[in-house]
C-alpha atoms as a PDB file:
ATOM      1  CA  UNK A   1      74.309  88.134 106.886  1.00  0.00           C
ATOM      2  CA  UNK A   2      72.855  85.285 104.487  1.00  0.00           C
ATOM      3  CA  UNK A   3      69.957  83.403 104.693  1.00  0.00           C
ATOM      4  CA  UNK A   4      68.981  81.511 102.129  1.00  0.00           C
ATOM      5  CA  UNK A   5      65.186  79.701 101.719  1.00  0.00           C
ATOM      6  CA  UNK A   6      64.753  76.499  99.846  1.00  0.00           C
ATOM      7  CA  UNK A   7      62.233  73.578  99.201  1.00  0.00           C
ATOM      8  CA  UNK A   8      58.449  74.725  98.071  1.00  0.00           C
ATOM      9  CA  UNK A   9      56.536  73.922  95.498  1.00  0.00           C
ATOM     10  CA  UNK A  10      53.223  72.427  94.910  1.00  0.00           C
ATOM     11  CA  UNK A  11      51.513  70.319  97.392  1.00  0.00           C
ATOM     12  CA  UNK A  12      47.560  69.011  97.360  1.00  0.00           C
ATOM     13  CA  UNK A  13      45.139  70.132  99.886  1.00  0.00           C
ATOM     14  CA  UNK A  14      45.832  68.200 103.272  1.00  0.00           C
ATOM     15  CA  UNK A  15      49.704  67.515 101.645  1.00  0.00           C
ATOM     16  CA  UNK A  16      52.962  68.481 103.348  1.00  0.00           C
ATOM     17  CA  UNK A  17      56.216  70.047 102.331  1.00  0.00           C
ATOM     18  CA  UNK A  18      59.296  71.395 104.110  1.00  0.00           C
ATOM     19  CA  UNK A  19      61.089  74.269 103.936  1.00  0.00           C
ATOM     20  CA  UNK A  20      64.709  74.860 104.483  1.00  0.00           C
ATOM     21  CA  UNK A  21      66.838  78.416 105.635  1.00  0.00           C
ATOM     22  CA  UNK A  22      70.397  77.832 105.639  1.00  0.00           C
ATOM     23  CA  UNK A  23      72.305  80.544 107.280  1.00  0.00           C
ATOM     24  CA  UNK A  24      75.707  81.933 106.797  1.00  0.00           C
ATOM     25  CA  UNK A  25      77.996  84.720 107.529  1.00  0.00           C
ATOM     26  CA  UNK A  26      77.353  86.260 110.582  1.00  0.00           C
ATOM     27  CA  UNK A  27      73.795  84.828 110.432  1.00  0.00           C
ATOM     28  CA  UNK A  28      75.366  81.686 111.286  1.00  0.00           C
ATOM     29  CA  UNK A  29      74.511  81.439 115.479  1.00  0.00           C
ATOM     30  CA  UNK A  30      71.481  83.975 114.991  1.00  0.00           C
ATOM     31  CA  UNK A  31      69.631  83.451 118.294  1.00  0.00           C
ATOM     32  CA  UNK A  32      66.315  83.711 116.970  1.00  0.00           C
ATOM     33  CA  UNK A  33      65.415  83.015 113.442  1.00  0.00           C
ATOM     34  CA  UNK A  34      61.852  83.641 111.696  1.00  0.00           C
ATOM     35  CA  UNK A  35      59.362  82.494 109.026  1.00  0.00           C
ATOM     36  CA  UNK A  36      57.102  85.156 107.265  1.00  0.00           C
ATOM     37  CA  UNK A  37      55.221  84.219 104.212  1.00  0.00           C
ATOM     38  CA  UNK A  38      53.407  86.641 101.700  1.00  0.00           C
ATOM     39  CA  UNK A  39      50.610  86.204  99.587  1.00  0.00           C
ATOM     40  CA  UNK A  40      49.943  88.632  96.553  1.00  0.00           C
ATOM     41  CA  UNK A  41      47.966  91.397  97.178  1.00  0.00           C
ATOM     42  CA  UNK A  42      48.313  90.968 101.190  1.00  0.00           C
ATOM     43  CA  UNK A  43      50.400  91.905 104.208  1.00  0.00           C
ATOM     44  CA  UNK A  44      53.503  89.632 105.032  1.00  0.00           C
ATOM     45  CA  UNK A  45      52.627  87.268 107.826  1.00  0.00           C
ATOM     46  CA  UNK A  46      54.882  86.794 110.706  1.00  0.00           C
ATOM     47  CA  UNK A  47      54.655  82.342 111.271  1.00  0.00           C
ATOM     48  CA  UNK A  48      57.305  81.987 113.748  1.00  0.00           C
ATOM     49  CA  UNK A  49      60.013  82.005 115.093  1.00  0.00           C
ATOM     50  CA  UNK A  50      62.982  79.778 116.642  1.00  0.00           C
ATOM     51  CA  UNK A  51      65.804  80.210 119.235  1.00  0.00           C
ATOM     52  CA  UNK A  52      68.408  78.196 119.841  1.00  0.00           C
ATOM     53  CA  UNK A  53      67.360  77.183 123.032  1.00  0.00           C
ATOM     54  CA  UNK A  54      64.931  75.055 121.098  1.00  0.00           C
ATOM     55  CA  UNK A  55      61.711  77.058 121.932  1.00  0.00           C
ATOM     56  CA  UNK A  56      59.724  77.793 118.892  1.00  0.00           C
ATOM     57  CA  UNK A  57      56.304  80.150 118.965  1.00  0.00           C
ATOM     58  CA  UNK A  58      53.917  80.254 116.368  1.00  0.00           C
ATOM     59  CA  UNK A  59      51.062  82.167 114.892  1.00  0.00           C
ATOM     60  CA  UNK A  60      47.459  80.787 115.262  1.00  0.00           C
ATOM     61  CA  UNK A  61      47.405  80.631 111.892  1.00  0.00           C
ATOM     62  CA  UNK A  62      49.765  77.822 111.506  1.00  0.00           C
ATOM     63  CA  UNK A  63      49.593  76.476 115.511  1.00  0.00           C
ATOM     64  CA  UNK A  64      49.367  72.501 115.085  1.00  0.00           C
ATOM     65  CA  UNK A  65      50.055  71.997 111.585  1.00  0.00           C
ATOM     66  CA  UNK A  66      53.628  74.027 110.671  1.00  0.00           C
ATOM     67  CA  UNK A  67      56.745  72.697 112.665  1.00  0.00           C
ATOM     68  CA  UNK A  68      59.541  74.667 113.044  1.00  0.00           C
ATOM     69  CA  UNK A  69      63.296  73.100 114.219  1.00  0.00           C
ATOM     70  CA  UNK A  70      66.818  74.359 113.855  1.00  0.00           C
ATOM     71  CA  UNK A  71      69.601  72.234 112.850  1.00  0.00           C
ATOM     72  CA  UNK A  72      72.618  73.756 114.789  1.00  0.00           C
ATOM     73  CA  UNK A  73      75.325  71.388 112.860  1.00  0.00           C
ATOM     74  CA  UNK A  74      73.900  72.357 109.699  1.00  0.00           C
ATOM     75  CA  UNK A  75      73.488  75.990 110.432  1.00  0.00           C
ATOM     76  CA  UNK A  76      69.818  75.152 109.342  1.00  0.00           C
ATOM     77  CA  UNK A  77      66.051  76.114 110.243  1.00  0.00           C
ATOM     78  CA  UNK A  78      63.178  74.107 108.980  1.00  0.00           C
ATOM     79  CA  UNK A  79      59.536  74.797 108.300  1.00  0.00           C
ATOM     80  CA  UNK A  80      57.516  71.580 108.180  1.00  0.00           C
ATOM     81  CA  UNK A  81      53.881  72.287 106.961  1.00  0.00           C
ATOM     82  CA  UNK A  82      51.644  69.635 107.330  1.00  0.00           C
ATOM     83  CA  UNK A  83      47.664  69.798 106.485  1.00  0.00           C
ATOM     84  CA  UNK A  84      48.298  72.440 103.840  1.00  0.00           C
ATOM     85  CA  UNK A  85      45.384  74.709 102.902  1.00  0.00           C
ATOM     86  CA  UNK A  86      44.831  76.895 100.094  1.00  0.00           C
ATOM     87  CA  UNK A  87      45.001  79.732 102.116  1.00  0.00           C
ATOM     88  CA  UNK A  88      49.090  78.877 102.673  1.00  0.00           C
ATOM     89  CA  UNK A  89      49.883  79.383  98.886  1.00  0.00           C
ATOM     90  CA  UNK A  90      52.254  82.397  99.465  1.00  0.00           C
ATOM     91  CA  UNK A  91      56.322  83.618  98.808  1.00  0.00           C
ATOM     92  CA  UNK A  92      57.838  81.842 102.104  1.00  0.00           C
ATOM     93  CA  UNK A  93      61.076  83.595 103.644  1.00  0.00           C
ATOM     94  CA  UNK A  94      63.327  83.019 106.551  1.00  0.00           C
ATOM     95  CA  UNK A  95      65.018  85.973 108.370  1.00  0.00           C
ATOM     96  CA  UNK A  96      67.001  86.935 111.732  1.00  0.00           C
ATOM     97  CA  UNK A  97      64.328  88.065 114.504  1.00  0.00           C
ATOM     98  CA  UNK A  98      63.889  91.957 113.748  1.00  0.00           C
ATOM     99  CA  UNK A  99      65.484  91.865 110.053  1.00  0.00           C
ATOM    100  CA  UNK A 100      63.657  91.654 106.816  1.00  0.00           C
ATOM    101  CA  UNK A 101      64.257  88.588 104.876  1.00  0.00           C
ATOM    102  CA  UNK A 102      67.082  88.286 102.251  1.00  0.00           C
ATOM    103  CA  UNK A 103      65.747  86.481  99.522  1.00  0.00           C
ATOM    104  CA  UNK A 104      62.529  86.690  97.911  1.00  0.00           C
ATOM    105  CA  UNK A 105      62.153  82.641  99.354  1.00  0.00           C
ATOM    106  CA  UNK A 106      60.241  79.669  97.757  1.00  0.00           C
ATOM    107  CA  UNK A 107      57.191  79.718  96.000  1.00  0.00           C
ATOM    108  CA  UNK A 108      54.162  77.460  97.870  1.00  0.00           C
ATOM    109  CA  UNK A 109      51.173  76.578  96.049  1.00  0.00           C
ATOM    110  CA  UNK A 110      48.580  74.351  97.392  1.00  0.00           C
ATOM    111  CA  UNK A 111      46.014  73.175  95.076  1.00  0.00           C
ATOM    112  CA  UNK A 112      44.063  69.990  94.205  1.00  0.00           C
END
């Protein structure tokens, strides 16, 4: 099982990036796939998740501004975050629903 995060970076306050999880190995046709994120010195955060139905749930935390969507030709989850806040600097990862992540993930940093 391989999932691997990239994308991240630096964005300003009220800025967007995208985050990519491409899977392979038996990942590869995961049903559900995740986002977490962790920020030092605090609990990892569940975001949310994606099937391949196409139904995507989300915490409140990120409701209305984070986007997730699955690429199914590219083996491929996304994390759009729009309206970035300061409070979504963190380590992002991607994982299969009920697994820990892989990777350590990309970096986010939001800051003006």
């Amino acid at each position: 099982v391989q999932l691997v995060e990239s994308g991240g970076g630096l964005a300003q306050p009220g800025g967007s990036l995208r985050l990519s999880c491409a899977a392979s190995g038996s990942a590869v046709g995961a049903n559900v796939l995740v986002w977490y994120r962790q920020a030092p010195g605090k609990e990892r955060e569940w975001l949310g998740s994606s099937s391949l139905d196409g139904e995507s749930t989300y915490a409140d935390s990120v409701k209305d501004r984070f986007t997730i969507s699955r690429d199914a030709a590219k083996n491929t989850m996304y994390l759009q975050m729009n309206r970035l806040k300061p409070g979504d600097a963190a380590v992002y990862c991607c994982a299969i629903a009920g697994a820990s992540c892989w990777g350590r993930g990309p970096q986010v940093a939001v800051s003006s």
